[in-house]
Protein backbone atom coordinates (compact mmCIF):
# COMPACT_ATOMS: atom_id res chain seq x y z
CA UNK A 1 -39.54 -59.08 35.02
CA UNK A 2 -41.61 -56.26 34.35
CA UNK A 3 -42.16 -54.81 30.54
CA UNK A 4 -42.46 -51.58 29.04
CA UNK A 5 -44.73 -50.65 26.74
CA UNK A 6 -43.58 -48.95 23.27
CA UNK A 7 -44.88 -45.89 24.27
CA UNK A 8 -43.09 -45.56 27.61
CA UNK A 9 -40.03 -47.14 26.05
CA UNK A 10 -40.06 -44.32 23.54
CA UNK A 11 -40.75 -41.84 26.14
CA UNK A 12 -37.89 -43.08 27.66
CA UNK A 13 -35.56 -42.24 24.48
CA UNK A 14 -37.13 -38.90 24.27
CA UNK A 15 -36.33 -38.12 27.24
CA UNK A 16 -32.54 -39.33 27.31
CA UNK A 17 -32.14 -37.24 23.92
CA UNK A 18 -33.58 -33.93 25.28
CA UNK A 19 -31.23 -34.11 28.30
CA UNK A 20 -28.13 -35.47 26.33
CA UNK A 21 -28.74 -33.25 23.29
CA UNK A 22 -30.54 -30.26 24.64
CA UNK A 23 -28.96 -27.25 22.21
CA UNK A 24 -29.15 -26.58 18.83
CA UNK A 25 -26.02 -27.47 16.49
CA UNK A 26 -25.18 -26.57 12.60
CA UNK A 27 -24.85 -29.40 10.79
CA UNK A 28 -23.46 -29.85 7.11
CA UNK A 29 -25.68 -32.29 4.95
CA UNK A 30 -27.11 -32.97 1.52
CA UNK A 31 -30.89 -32.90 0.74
CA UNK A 32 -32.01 -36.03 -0.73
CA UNK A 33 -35.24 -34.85 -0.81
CA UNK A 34 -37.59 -31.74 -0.17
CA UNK A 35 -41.51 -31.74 0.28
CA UNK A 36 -43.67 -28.66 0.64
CA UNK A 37 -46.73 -29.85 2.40
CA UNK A 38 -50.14 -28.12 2.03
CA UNK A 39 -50.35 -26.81 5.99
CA UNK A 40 -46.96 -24.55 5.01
CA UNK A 41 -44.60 -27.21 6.88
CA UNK A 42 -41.61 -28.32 4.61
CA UNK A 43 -40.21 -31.88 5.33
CA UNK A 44 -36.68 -33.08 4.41
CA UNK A 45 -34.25 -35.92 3.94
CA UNK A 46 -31.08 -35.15 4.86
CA UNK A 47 -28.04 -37.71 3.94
CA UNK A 48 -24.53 -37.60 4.31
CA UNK A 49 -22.38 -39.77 1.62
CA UNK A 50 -19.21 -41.82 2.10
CA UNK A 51 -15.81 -40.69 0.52
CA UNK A 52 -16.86 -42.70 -3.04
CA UNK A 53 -19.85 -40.18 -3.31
CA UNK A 54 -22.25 -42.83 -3.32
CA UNK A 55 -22.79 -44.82 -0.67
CA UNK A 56 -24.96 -43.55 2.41
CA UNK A 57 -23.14 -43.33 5.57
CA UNK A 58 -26.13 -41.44 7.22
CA UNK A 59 -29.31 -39.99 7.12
CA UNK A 60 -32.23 -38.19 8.93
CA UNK A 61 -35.64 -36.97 8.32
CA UNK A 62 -36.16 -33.36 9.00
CA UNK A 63 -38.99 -30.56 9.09
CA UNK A 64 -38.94 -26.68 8.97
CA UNK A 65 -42.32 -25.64 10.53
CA UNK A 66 -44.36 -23.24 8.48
CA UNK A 67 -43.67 -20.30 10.61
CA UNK A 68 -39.92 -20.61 10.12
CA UNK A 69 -39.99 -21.71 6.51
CA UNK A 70 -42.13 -18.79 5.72
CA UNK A 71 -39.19 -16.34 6.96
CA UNK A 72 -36.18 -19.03 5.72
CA UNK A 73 -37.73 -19.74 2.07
CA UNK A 74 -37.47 -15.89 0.85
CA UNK A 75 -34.08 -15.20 2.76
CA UNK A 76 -32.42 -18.82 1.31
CA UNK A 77 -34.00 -17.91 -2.33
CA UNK A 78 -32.80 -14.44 -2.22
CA UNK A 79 -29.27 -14.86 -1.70
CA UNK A 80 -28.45 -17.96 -4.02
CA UNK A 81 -31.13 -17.41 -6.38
CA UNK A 82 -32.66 -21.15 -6.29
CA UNK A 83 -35.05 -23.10 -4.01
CA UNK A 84 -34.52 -25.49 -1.54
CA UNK A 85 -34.28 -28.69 -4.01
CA UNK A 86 -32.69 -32.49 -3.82
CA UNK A 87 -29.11 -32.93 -4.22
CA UNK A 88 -28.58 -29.47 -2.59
CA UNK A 89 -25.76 -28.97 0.27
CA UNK A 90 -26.80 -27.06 3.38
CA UNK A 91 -25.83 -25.87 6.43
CA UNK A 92 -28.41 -25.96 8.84
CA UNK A 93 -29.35 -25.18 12.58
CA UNK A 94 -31.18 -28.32 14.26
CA UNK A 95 -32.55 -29.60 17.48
CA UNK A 96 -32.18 -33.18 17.38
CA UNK A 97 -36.48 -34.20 18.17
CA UNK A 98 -37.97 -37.78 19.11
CA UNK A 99 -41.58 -38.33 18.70
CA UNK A 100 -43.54 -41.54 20.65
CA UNK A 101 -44.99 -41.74 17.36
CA UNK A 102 -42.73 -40.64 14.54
CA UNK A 103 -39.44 -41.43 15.93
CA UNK A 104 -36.20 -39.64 15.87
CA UNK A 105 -36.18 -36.11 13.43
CA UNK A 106 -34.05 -32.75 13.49
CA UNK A 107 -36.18 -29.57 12.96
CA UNK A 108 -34.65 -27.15 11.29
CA UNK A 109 -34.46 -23.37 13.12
CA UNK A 110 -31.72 -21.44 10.45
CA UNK A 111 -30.04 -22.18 7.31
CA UNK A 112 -26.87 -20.17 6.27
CA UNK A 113 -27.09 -19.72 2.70
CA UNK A 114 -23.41 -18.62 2.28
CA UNK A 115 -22.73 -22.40 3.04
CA UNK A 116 -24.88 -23.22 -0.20
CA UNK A 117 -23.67 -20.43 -2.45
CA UNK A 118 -20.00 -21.66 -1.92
CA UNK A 119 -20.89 -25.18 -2.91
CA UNK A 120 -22.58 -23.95 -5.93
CA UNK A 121 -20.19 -21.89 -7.24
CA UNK A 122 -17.73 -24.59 -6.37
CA UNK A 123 -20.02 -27.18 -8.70
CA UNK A 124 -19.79 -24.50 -11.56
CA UNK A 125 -16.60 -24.38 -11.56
CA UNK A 126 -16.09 -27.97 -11.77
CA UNK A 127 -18.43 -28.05 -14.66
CA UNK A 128 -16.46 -25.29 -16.79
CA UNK A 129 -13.32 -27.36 -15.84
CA UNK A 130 -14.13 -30.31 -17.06
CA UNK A 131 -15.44 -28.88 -20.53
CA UNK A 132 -11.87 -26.82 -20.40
CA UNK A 133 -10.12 -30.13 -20.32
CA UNK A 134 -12.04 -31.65 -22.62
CA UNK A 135 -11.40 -29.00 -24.96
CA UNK A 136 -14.80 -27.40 -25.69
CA UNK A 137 -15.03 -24.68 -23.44
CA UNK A 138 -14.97 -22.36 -26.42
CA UNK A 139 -15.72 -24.42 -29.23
CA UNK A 140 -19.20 -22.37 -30.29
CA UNK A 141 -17.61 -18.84 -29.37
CA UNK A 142 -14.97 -19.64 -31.89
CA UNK A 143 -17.70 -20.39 -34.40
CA UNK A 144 -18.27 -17.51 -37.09
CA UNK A 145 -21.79 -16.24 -37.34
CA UNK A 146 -22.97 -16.24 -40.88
CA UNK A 147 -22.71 -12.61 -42.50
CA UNK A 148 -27.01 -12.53 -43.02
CA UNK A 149 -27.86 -14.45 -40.11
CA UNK A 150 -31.53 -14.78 -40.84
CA UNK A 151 -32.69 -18.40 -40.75
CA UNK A 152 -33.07 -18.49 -36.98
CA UNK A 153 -33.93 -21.86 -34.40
CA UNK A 154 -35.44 -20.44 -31.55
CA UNK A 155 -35.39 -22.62 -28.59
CA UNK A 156 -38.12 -21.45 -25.77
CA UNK A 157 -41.65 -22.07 -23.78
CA UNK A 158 -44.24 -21.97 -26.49
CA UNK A 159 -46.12 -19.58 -23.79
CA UNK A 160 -43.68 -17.61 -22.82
CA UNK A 161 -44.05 -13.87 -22.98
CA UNK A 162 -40.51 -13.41 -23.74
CA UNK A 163 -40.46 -15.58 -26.80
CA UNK A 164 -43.32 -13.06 -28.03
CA UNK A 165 -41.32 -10.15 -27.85
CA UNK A 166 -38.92 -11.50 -29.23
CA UNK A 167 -41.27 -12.81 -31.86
CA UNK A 168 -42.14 -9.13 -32.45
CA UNK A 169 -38.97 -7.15 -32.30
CA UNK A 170 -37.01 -9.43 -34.98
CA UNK A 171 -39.96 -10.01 -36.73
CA UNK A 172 -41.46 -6.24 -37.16
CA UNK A 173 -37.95 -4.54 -36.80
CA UNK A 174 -37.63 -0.81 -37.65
CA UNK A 175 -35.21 -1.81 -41.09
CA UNK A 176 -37.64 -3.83 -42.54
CA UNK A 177 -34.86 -6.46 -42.54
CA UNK A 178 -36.65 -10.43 -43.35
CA UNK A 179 -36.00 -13.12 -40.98
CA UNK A 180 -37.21 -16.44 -41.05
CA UNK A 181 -37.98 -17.95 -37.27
CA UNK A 182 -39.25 -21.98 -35.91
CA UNK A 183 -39.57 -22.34 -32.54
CA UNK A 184 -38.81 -25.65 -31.04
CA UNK A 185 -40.71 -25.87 -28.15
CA UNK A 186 -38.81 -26.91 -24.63
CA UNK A 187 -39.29 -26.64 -21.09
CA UNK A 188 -37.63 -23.65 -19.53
CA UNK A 189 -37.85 -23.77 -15.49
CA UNK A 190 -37.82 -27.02 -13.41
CA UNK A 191 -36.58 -30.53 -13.32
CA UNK A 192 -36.59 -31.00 -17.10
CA UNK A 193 -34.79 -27.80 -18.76
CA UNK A 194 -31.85 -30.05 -19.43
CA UNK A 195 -33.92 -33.31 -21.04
CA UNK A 196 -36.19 -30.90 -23.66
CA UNK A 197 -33.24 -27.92 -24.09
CA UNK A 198 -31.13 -31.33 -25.46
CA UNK A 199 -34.19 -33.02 -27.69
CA UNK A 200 -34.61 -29.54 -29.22
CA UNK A 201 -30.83 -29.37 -30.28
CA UNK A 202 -31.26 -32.74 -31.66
CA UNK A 203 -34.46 -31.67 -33.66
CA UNK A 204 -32.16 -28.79 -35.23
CA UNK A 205 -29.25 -30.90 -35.41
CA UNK A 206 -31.19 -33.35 -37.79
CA UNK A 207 -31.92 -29.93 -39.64
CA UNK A 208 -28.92 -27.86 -39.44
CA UNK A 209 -28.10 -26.79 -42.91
CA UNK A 210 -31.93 -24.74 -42.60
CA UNK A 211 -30.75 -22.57 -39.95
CA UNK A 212 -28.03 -20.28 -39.25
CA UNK A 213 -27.92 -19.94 -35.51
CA UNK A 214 -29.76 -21.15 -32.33
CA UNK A 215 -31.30 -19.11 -30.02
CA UNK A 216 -32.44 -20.05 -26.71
CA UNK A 217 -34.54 -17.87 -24.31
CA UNK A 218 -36.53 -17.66 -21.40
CA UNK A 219 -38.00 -14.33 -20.39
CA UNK A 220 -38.50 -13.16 -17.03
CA UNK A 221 -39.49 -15.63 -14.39
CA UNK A 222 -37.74 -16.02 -10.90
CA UNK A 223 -33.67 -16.80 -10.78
CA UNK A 224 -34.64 -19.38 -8.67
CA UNK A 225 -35.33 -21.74 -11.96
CA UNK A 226 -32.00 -21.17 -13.20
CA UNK A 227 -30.31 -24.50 -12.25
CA UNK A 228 -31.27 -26.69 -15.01
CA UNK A 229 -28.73 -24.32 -17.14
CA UNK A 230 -26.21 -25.43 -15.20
CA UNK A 231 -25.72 -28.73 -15.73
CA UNK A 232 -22.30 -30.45 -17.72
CA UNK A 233 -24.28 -32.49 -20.33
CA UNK A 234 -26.46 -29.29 -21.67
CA UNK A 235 -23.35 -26.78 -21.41
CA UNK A 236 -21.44 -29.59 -23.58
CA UNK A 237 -24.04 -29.80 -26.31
CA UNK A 238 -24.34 -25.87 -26.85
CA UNK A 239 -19.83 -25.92 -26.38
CA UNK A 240 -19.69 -28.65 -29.42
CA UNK A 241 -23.10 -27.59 -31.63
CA UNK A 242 -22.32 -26.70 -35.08
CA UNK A 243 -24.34 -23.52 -35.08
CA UNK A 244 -23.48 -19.94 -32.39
CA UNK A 245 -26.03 -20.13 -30.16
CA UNK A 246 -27.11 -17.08 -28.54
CA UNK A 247 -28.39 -16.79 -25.17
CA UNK A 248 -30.86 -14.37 -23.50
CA UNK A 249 -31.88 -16.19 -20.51
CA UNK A 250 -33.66 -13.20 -18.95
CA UNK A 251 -31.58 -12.79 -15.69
CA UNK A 252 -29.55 -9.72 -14.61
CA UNK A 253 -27.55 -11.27 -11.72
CA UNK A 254 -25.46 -13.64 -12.60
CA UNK A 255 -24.26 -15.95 -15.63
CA UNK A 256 -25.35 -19.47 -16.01
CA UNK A 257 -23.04 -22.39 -17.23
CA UNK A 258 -25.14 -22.21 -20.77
CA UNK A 259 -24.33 -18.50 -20.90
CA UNK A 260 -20.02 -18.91 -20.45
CA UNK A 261 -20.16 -21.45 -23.35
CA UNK A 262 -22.25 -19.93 -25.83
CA UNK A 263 -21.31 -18.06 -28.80
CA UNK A 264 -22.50 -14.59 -27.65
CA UNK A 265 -24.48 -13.90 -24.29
CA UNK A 266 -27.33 -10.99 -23.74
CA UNK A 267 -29.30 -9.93 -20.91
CA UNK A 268 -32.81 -11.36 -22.68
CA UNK A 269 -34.89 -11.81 -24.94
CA UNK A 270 -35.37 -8.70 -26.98
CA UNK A 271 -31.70 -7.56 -26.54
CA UNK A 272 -31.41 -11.54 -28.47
CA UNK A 273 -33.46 -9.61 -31.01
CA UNK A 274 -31.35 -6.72 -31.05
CA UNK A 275 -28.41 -8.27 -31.36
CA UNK A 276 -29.52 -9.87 -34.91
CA UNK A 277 -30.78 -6.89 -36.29
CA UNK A 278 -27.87 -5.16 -35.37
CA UNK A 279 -25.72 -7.91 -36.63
CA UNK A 280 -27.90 -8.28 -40.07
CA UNK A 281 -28.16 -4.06 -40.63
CA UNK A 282 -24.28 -4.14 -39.95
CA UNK A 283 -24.11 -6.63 -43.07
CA UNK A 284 -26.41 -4.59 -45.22
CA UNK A 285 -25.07 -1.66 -44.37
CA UNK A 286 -20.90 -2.62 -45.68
CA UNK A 287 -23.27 -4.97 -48.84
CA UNK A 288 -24.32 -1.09 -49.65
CA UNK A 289 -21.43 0.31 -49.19
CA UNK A 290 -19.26 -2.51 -51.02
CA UNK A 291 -22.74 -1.77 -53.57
CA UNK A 292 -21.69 1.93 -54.39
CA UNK A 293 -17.87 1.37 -54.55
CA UNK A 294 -18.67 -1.46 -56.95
CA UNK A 295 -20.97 0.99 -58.88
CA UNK A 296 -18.56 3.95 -59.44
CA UNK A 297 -15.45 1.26 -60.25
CA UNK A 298 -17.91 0.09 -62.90
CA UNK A 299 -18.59 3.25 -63.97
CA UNK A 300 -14.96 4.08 -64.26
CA UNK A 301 -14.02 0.74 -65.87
CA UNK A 302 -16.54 1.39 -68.87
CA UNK A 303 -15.28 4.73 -69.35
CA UNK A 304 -11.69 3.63 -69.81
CA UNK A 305 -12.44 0.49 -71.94
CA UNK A 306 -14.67 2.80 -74.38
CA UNK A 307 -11.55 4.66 -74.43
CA UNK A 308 -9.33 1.86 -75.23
CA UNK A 309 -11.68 0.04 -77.22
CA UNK A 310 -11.71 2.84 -79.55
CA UNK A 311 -8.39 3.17 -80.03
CA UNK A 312 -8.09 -1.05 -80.73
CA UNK A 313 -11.44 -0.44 -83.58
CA UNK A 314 -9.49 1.71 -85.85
CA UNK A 315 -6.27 -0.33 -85.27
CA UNK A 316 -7.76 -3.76 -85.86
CA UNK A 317 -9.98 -2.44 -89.40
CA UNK A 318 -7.25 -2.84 -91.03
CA UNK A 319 -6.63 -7.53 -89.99
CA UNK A 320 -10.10 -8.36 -89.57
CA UNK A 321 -10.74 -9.40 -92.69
CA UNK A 322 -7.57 -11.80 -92.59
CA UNK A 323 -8.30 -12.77 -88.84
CA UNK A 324 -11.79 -13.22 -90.01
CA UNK A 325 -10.78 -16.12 -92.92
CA UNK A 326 -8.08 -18.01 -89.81
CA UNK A 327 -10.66 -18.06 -87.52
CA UNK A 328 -13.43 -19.43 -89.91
CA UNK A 329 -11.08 -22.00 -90.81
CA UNK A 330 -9.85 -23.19 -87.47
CA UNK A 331 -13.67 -23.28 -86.50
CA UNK A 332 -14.28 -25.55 -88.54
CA UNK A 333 -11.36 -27.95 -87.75
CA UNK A 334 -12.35 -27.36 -84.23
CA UNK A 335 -15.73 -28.80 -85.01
CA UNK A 336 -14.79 -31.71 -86.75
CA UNK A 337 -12.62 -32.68 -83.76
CA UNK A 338 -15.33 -32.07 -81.15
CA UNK A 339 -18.13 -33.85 -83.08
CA UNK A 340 -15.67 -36.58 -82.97
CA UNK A 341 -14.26 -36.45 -79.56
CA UNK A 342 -17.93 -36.46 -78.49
CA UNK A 343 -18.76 -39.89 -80.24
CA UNK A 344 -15.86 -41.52 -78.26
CA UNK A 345 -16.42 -40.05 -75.30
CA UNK A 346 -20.48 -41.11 -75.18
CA UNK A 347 -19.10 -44.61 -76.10
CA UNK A 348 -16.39 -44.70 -73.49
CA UNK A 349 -19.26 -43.69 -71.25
CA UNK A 350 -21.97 -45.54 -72.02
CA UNK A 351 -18.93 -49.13 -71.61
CA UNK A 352 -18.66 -47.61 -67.97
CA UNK A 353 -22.18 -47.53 -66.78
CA UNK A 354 -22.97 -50.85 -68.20
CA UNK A 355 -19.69 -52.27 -65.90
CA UNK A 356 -20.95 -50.24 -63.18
CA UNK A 357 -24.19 -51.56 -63.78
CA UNK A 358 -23.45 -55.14 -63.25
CA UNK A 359 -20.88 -54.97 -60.56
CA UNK A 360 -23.96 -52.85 -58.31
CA UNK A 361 -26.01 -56.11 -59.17
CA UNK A 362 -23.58 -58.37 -57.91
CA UNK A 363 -23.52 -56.27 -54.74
CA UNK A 364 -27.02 -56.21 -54.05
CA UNK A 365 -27.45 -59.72 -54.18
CA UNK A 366 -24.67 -60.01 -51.88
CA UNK A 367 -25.26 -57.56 -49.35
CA UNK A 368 -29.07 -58.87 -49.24
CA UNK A 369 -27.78 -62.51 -48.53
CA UNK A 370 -25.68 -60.93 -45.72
CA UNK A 371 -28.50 -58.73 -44.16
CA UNK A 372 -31.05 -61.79 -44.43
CA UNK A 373 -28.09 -64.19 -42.36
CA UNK A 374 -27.77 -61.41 -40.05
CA UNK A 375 -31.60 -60.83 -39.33
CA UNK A 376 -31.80 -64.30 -38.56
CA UNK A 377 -29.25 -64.25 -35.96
CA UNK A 378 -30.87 -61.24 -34.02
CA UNK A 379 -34.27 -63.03 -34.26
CA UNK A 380 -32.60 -66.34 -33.01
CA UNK A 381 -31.25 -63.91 -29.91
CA UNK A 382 -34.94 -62.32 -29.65
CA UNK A 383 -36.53 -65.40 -29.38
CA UNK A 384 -33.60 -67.05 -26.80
CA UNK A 385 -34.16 -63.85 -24.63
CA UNK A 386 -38.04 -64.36 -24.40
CA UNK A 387 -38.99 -64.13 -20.68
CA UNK A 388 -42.06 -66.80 -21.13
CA UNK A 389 -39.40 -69.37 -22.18
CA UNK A 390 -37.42 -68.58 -19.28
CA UNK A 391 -39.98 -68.89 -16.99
CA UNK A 392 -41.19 -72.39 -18.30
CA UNK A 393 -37.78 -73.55 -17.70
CA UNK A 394 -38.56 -73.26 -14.01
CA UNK A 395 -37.38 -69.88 -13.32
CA UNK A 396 -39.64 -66.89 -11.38
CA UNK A 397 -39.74 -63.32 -11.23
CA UNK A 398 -40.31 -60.97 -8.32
CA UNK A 399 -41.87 -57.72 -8.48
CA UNK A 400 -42.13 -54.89 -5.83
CA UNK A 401 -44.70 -52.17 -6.39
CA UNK A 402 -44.37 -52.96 -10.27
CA UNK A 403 -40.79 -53.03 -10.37
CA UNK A 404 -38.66 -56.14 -10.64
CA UNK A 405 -36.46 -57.12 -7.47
CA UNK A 406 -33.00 -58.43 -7.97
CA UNK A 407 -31.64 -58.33 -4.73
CA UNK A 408 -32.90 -59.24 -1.08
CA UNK A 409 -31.81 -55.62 0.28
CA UNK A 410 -34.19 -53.90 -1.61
CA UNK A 411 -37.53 -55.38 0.30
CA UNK A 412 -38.73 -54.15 3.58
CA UNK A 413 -40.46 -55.76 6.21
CA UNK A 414 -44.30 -56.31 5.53
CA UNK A 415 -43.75 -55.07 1.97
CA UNK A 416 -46.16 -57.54 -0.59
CA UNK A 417 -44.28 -58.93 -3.39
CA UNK A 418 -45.59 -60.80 -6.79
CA UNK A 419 -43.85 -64.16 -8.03
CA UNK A 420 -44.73 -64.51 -11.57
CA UNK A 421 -44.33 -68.22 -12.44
CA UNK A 422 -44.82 -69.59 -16.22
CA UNK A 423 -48.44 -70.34 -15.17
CA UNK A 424 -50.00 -67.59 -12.69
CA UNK A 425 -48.68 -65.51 -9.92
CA UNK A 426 -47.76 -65.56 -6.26
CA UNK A 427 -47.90 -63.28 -3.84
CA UNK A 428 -46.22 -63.20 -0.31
CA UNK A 429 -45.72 -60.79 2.43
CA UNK A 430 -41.50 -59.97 3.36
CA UNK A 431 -41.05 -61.74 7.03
């Protein structure tokens, strides 16, 4: 029997796919990943997911050749404002490809970014459901902002140009009006908006009762970086955070999830600005006014007790004297009876503390005999949990590419793998 060689056996598939599959088809998918190599070529990962939205039911490696990802990169960022990331759903154009070499792939010749728009408005709305049955939704809108709103959290890029005006406006406003300003530093485009936006709440959560509102800002910059303000777990920390936030994300198109759930919403930075000033003047302005009407009721009020305190002088000449003896005389009753209500009272006092006194001893003592049973518990469960001692019991670990392997299904063929016994290590080759 004769054999083929790999290569003609492969040339053999490529050739049954181009005649089976010789046109170009849309196909729905979602991007597991997305690489931008340095020749202008952009690889993919497409994947398709079972009805749990979990497992993998298929997937296929795919490429957009620089010369069409130079026209389909500006027309796909364009309309739905974001790049071509992971976890995105497209609708693509693709010729299904075989290489001798690199096997089966579908390149990419048109994406319909309609398809993509749809499925991200569809995951914003999902988001502002779920905080609307949860009951949040408006939580910080309903929040009041402090009359002087001064003491003010700024959450923003350290760098960024927009945090400097805004800096500047509230800072050197027209009014003279004082404000006092921390920025908490975060990242404000990429993959981790949502991880340092939420450990900068949490740094002015620990501090709240310093500040009077939150700000958060990001000037300028591409709409494309938007999507890491439009995530559930970040739009449900600003919905439930004890202090208005105010948003001026910088963007004229559209709202993000962090802008519907905040307590007020402007265009960016320096209108953020604006808006305190405003809000602060507005305060100082009525604090005048309520200043002068308070004045000229003062003003009146004298007038008419002079008035009336003239008329009670010549009508009371004529009892002081008498009300002058009663009062000297119930004075002094009045200080016999304090001087010896105080004496009771300091001894009444002084009985409490020392019972209070010796029933905080007590607990002490018994709370530190508690703590010191408990602490030896957790160390007995440290020291039971110790990997060494589990390993001189006879037991092994396996590690792939520094990670540990707990099942069979995650090696692949002619992948190395470490065995760590009590005493030294193995390492074997996956058959």
């Amino acid at each position: 029997m004769e054999a083929l060689t790999l290569y003609e056996l492969n040339n053999l598939v490529r050739g049954s796919l181009e005649r089976a599959l010789p046109d170009e088809y849309w196909v729905q998918a979602e991007l597991s990943e997305v690489r931008e190599a340095y020749n202008g070529h952009c690889y993919l990962e497409f994947v398709q997911k079972g009805n749990n939205g979990r497992d993998l039911v298929a997937k296929a490696r795919g490429v957009v050749w620089a010369g069409t990802y130079r026209l389909l990169k500006p027309l796909f960022e364009r309309e739905t404002g974001r790049p071509l990331s992971a976890g995105m759903k497209v609708l693509v154009r693709v010729a299904v490809t075989f290489h001798e070499l690199y096997g089966y792939s579908l390149s990419v010749t048109d994406i319909d970014p309609a398809y993509t728009l749809g499925d991200l408005a569809r995951l914003r709305r999902e988001i502002l459901a779920c905080l609307e049955a949860d009951g949040i939704l408006n939580d910080n809108k309903e929040l009041p902002l402090p009359v002087l709103a001064n003491r003010i959290a700024v959450i923003s890029s350290a760098t960024a140009a927009g945090y400097g005006d805004f800096r500047n406006q509230l800072l050197r406003n027209d009014y003279r009006l004082r404000f006092t300003l921390r920025l908490f530093p975060a990242v404000m485009q990429g993959e981790r908006v949502e991880e340092s936006v939420l450990a900068a709440l949490d740094a002015i959560m620990a501090e709240r009762d310093e500040w009077d509102a939150v700000v958060i800002i990001r000037g300028g910059g591409a709409t494309s970086d938007l999507s890491g303000f439009d995530t559930y777990l970040l739009a449900a920390a600003c919905a439930q955070f004890p202090l208005p936030v105010i948003t001026g994300i910088g963007h004229e198109r559209d709202d993000t999830v962090l802008d519907l759930v905040a307590h007020t919403r402007v265009k960016t930075p320096t209108a953020a600005a604006a808006f305190l000033v405003r809000h602060q003047l507005e305060a100082a302005t009525r604090l005048e006014a309520l200043s002068r009407d308070i004045g000229q009721e003062v003003m009146a009020r004298l007038e008419r007790e002079r008035v009336r305190l003239e008329r009670l002088s010549a009508a009371l000449s004529a009892v002081f004297s008498q009300v002058r003896v009663r009062g000297e005389h119930r004075l002094e009753q009045l200080s016999l009876r304090l001087a010896h209500a105080w004496q009771q009272r300091l001894a009444d006092e002084r009985h409490g503390l020392e019972r209070c006194a010796a029933r905080i001893g007590q607990g002490v003592a018994s709370r530190l005999e508690r703590e010191r049973f408990r602490l030896q518990l957790l160390r007995q469960r440290c020291e039971a949990a110790d990997p060494d001692l589990l390993l001189k019991r006879g037991y092994s670990m396996t590690f792939s590419q520094g990670r540990l392997v707990r099942k069979a299904s995650e090696l692949e063929k002619g992948e190395e793998i470490t065995t760590r016994l009590a005493e030294g290590e193995v390492r074997s080759v996956v058959q």
